[in-house]
Protein backbone atom coordinates (compact mmCIF):
# COMPACT_ATOMS: atom_id res chain seq x y z
CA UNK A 1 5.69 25.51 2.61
CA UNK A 2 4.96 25.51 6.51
CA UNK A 3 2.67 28.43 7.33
CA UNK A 4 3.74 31.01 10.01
CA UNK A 5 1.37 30.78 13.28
CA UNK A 6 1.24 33.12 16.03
CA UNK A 7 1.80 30.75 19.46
CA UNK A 8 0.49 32.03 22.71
CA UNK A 9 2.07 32.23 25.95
CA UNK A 10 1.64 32.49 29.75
CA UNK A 11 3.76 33.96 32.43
CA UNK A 12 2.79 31.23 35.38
CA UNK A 13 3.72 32.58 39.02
CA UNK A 14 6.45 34.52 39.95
CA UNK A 15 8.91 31.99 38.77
CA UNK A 16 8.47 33.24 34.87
CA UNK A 17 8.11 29.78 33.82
CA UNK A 18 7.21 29.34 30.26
CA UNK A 19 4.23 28.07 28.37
CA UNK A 20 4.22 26.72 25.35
CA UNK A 21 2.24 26.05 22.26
CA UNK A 22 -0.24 22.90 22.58
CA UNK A 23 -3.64 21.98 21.28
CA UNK A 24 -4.87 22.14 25.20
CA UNK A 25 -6.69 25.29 26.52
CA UNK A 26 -5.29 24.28 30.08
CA UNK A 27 -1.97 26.96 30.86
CA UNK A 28 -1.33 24.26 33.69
CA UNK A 29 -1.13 21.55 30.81
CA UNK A 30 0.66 23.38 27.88
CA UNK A 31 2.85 25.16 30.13
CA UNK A 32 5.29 21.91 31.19
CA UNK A 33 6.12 20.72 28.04
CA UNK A 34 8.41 23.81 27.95
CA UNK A 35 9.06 25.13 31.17
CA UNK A 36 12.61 24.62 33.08
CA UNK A 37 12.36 21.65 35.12
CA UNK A 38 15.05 20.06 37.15
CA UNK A 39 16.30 16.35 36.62
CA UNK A 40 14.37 14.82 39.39
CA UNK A 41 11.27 16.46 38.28
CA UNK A 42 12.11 14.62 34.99
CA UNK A 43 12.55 11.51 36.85
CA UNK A 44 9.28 11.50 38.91
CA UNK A 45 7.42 12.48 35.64
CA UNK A 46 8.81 9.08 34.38
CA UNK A 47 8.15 6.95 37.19
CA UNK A 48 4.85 8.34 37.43
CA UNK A 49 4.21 6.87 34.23
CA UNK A 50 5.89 3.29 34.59
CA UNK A 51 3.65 0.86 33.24
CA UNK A 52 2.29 2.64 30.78
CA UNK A 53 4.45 3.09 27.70
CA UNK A 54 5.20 6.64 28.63
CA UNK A 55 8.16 7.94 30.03
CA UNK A 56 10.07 4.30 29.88
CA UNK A 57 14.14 4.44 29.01
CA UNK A 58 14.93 1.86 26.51
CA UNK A 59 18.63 1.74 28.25
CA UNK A 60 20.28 2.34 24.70
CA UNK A 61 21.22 6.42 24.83
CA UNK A 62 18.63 7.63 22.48
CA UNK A 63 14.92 8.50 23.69
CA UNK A 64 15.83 8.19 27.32
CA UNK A 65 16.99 10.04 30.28
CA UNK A 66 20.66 8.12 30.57
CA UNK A 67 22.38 11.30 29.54
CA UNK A 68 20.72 13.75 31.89
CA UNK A 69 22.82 15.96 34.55
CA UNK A 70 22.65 14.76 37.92
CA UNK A 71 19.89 15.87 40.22
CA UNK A 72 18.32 19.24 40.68
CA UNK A 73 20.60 20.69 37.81
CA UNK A 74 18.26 23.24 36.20
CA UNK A 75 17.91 22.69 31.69
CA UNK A 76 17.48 25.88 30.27
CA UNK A 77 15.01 25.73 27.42
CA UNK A 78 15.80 28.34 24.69
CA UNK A 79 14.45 26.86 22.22
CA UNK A 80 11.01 28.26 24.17
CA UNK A 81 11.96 32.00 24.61
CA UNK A 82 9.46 33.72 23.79
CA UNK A 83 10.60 37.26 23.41
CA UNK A 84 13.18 36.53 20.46
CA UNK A 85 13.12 34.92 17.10
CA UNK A 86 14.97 31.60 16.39
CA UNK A 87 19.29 32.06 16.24
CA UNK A 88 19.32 30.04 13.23
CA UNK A 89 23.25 29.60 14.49
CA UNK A 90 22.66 28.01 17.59
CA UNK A 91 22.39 24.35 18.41
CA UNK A 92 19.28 23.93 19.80
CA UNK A 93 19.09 19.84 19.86
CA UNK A 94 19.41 19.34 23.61
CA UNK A 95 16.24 21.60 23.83
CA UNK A 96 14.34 19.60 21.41
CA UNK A 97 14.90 16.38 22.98
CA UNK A 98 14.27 17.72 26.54
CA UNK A 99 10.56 18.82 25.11
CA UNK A 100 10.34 15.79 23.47
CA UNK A 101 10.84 13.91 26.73
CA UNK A 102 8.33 16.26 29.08
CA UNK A 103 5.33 15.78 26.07
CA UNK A 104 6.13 11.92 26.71
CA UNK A 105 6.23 12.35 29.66
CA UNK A 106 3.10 14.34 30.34
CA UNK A 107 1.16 12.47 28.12
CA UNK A 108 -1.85 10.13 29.07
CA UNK A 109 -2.25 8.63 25.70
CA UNK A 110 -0.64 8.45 21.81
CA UNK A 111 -2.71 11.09 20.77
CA UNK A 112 -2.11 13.37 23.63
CA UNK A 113 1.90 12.68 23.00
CA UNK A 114 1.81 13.15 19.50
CA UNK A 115 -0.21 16.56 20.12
CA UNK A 116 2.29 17.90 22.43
CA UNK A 117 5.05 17.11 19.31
CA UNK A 118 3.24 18.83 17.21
CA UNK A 119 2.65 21.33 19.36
CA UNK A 120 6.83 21.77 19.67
CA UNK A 121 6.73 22.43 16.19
CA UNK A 122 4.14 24.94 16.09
CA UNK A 123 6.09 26.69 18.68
CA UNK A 124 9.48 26.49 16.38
CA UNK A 125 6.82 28.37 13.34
CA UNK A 126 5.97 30.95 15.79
CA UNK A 127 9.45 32.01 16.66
CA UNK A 128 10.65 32.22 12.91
CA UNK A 129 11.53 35.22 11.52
CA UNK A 130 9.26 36.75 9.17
CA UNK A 131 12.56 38.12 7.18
CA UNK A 132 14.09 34.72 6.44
CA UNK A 133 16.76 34.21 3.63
CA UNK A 134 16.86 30.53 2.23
CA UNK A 135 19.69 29.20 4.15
CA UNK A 136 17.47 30.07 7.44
CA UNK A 137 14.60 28.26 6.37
CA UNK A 138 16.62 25.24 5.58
CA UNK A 139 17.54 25.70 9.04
CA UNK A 140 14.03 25.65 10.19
CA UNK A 141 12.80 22.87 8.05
CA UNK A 142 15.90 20.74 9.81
CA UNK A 143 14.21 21.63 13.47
CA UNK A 144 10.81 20.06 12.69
CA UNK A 145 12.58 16.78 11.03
CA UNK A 146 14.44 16.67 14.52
CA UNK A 147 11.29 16.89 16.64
CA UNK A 148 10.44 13.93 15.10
CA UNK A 149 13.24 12.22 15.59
CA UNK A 150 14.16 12.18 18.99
CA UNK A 151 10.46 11.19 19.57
CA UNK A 152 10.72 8.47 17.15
CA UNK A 153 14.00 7.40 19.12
CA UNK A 154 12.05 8.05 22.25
CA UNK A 155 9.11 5.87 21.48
CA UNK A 156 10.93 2.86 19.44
CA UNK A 157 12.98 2.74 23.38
CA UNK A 158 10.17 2.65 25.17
CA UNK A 159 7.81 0.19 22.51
CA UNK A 160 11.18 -2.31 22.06
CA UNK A 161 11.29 -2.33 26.42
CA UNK A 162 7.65 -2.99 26.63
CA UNK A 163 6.79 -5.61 23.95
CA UNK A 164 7.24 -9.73 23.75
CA UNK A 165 9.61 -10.57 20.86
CA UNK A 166 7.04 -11.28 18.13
CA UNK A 167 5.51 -8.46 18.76
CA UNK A 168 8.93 -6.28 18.50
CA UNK A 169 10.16 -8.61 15.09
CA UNK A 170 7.05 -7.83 13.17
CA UNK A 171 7.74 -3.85 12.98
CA UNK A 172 11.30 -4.49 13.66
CA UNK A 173 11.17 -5.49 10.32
CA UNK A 174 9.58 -2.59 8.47
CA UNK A 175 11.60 -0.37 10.62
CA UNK A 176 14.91 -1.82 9.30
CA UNK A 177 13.75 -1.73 5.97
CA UNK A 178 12.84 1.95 6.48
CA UNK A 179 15.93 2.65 7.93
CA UNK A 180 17.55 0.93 4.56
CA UNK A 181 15.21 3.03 2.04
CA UNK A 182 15.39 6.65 3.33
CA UNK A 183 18.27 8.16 1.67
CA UNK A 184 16.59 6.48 -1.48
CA UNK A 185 13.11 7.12 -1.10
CA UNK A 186 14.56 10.67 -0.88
CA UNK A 187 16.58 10.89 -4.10
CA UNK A 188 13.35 8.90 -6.17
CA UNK A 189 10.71 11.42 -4.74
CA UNK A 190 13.40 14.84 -5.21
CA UNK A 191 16.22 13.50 -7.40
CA UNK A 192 19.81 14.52 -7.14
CA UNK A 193 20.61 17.19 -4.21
CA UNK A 194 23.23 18.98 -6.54
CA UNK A 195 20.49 19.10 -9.35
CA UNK A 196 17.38 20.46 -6.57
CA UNK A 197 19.02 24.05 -5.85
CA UNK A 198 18.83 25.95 -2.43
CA UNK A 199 15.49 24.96 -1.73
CA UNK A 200 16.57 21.43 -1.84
CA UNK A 201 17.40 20.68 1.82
CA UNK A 202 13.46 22.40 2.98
CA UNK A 203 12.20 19.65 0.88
CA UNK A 204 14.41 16.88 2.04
CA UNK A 205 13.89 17.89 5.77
CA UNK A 206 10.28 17.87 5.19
CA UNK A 207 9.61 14.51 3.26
CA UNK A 208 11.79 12.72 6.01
CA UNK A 209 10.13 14.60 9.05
CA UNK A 210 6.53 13.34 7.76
CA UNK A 211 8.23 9.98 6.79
CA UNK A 212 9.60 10.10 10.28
CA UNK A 213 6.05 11.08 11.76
CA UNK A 214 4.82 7.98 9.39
CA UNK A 215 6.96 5.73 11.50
CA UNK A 216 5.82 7.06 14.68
CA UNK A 217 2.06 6.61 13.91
CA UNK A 218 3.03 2.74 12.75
CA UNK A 219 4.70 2.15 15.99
CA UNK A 220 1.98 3.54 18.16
CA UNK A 221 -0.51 1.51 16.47
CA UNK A 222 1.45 -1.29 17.29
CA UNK A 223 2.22 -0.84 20.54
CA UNK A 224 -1.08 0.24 21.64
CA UNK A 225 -2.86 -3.00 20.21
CA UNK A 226 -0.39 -5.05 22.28
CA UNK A 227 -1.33 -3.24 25.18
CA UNK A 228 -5.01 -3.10 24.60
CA UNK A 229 -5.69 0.53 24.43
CA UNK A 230 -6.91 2.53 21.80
CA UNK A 231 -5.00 4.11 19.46
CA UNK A 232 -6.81 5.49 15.56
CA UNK A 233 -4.07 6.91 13.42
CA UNK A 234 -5.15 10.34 11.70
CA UNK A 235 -6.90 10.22 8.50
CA UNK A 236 -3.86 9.81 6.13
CA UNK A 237 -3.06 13.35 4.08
CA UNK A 238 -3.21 13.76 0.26
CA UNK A 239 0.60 14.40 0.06
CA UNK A 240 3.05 11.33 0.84
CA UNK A 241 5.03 8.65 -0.34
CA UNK A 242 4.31 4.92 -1.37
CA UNK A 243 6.82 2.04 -1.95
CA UNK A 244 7.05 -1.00 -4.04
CA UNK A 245 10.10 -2.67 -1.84
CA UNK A 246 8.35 -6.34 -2.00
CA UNK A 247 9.41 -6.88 1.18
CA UNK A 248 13.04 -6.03 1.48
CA UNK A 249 14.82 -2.65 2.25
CA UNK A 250 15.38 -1.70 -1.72
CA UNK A 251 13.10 0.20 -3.59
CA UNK A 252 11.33 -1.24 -6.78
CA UNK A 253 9.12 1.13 -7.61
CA UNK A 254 7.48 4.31 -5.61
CA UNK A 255 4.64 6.85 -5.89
CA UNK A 256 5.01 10.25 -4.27
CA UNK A 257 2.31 12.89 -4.79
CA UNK A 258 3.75 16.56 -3.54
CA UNK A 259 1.82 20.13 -3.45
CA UNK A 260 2.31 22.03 -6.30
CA UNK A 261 4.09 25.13 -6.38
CA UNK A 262 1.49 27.61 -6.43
CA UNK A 263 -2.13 25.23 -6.31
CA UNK A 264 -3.03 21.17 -6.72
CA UNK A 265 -1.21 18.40 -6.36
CA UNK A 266 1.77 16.85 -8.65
CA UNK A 267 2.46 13.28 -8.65
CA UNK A 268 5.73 11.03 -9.78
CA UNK A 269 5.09 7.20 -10.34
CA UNK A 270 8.08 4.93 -10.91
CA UNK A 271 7.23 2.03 -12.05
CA UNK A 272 9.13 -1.33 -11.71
CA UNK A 273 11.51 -2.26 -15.13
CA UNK A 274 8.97 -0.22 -17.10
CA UNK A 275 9.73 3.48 -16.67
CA UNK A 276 8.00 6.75 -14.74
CA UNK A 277 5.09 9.06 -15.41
CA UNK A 278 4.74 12.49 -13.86
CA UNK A 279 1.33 14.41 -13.70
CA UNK A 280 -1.12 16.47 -12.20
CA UNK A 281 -3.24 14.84 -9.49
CA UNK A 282 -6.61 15.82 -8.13
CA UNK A 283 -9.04 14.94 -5.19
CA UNK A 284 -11.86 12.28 -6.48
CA UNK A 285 -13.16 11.32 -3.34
CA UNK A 286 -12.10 10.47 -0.07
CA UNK A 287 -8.77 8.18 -0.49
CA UNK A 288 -9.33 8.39 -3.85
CA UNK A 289 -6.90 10.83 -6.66
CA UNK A 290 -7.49 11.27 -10.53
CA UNK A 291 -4.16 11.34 -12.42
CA UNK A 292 -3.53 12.71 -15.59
CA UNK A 293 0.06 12.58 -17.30
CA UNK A 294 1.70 15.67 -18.03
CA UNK A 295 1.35 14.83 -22.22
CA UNK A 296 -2.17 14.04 -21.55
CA UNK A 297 -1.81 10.39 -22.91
CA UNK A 298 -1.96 8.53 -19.09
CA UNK A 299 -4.79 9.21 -16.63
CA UNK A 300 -5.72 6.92 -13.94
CA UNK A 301 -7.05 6.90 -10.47
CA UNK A 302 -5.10 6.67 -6.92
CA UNK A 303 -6.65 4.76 -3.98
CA UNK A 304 -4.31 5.82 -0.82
CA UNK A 305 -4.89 5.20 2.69
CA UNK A 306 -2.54 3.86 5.36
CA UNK A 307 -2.02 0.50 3.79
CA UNK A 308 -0.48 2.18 0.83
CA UNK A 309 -1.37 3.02 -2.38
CA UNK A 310 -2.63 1.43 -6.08
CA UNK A 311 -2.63 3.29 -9.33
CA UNK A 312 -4.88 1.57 -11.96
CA UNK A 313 -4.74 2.91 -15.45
CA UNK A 314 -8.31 4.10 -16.82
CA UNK A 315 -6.98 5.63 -19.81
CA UNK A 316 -3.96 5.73 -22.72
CA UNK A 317 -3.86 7.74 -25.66
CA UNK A 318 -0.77 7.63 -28.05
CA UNK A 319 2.68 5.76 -27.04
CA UNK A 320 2.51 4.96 -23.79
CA UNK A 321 4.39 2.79 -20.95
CA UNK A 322 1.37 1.33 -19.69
CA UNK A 323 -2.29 0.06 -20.85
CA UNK A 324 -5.38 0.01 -19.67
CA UNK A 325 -6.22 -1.76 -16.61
CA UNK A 326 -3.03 -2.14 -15.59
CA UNK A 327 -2.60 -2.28 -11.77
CA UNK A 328 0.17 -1.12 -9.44
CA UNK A 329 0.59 -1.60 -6.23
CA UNK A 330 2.93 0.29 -3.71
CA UNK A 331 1.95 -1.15 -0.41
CA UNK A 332 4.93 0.69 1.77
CA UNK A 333 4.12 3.81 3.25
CA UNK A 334 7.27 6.27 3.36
C-alpha cells in the first residue's frame, strides 16, 4: 500500500501561484509543474522545446494540446490546492493531464520528465486524507494509474511524430500486444474482480499504473536511442509482472511476484499447459529471487531484470508439476 508523504509548498510572489511536489530543491523549478498558467504560456513552453521530443502534439487528441481553450484562458489546477484534502467526488482528470503536459513540457530530459510524474503523484499522497474509508482509496489508487496514462498518451504522440517507421513498428508492436493483454494480465496476476473484494480495484489500479509506467520506460528507451541521447531505465523493482505471450497479444503463461500482506514477497507462476504454483519469494541477490512453493515440494530461483524473467527449478519433493532443471521463460515485461 502507497505510503502517505508530507509534500512541501511555496507561496511564489504576490500572485499565490502554487508549488508543487518534485524531486528538485529549485521553488522556481517545482513550482510550474502546478501553477496556473495560461494557454499561450502552454504553447511557448512547447515550442520552446520543438526538436527535442518534449512538448511535441502527436495531432491525434490524446497527449497534446488540440483540446486546450483559446488563448490567455486561465486552467485552474485543483488538483494542487494545497490547503484541502482530495474531494474524492470530483473529477479531477483535466488537472492531471494539464500537469502532465507542464512536467513534459518543462523537462530537459526522460529522467527529468518522468521525475516531475512522479512527483504529481507524490503530490496526490500528500493531499489524501488520513481518515480514508475503502471506496476513497480506490479512488486514490485510480489517480496515480491516470498520471500515468495521460503521460503514456503524451509520450507515445510525441515518440510516433518523431520517429522513422521502423523505428515506430518495432515497439508499435509490443505496444499493441500490451494493449491486447492488460485486462488479462490483470485477471492472471488478481483473478476474478467479483471474487477480490473491496480492495480489489487498489490492486487493479496499481498493477496497471506500474504496467503503465513499464510502458513508458520502454518507449523512452526507444526513443532516446533513436535520437542519440541518453536514457538508463531505473533498476527494475522486486515486485512486477512477466509474460509468456511468444510473441502475440495472448497470454501463455505469466509470473507476477506481489508484496505480501504484512512482510516478503508472494509469487504466482502459471505455467504453459502444465498448471500454476504459488509461493513465498525472497531476495538472493541482485536480480536474483529464491522461490519456495507454498507445500514446500517446489523451490527454485528467479532471475528478473528488464528483459523479463526465468524460473529454473532447483528442487521437487513429492508430486509435483515440474522437475528439476526445468526452465521457464517469461520474456514480456507487464
Amino acid at each position: 500500500m502507497r505510503k502517505f508523504v508530507t509534500c512541501g509548498f511555496v507561496i511564489a510572489t504576490a500572485a499565490m501561484v502554487l508549488a508543487g511536489c518534485a524531486g528538485s530543491t529549485s521553488n522556481e523549478e517545482i513550482s510550474s509543474i502546478f501553477e496556473t498558467q495560461t494557454d499561450a504560456n502552454a504553447d511557448k513552453a512547447a515550442g520552446d522545446n520543438a526538436g527535442t521530443g518534449y512538448g511535441v502534439a502527436d495531432g491525434s487528441g490524446q497527449g497534446d494540446n488540440s483540446d486546450v481553450a483559446p488563448a490567455e484562458q486561465t486552467y485552474g489546477v485543483s488538483i494542487c490546492d494545497e490547503t484541502s484534502t482530495l474531494d474524492y467526488s470530483y473529477d479531477y482528470d483535466s488537472e492531471i493531464k494539464f500537469a502532465v503536459q507542464n512536467a513534459v513540457v518543462e523537462s530537459g530530459s526522460y529522467a527529468e520528465e518522468f521525475a516531475k510524474v512522479d512527483a504529481i503523484c507524490e503530490h496526490i499522497t500528500s493531499r489524501r486524507s488520513d481518515s480514508e474509508n475503502q471506496a476513497e482509496m480506490n479512488v486514490a489508487a485510480s489517480l496515480y494509474f491516470k498520471v500515468w496514462d495521460y503521460e503514456l498518451n503524451d509520450l507515445w504522440g510525441r515518440f510516433s511524430d518523431g520517429v522513422d517507421d521502423q523505428t515506430k513498428e518495432k515497439v508499435l508492436t509490443d505496444q499493441r500486444n500490451w494493449n491486447s493483454m492488460k485486462e488479462s494480465a490483470v485477471l492472471e496476476a488478481l483473478g476474478p474482480a467479483d471474487e477480490g473484494g473491496s480492495i480489489y480495484p487498489v490492486l487493479y489500479y496499481d498493477l496497471l499504473e506500474n504496467s503503465t509506467k513499464t510502458r513508458c520506460y520502454f518507449i523512452a528507451k526507444e526513443f532516446a536511442a533513436f535520437k542519440g541521447v541518453d536514457f538508463v531505465i531505473p533498476a527494475k523493482g522486486v515486485t512486477g509482472m512477466y509474460i509468456d505471450n511468444q510473441g502475440t497479444g495472448e497470454i501463455y503463461g505469466s509470473l507476477y511476484v506481489s508484496e505480501g500482506w504484512e512482510s516478503g514477497y508472494n509469487c504466482k507462476i502459471s505455467i504453459y499447459r502444465t498448471g500454476e504454483l504459488e509461493g513465498s519469494v525472497e531476495e538472493a541477490s541482485a536480480g536474483k529471487l529464491s522461490f519456495v512453493s507454498y507445500d514446500d515440494n517446489v523451490k527454485g530461483t528467479i532471475t528478473y531484470g528488464w528483459d523479463g524473467a526465468i524460473f529454473e527449478v532447483t528442487e521437487v519433493n513429492g508430486g509435483a508439476i515440474v522437475s528439476v532443471g526445468d526452465v521457464y521463460e517469461f520474456p514480456f515485461v507487464f
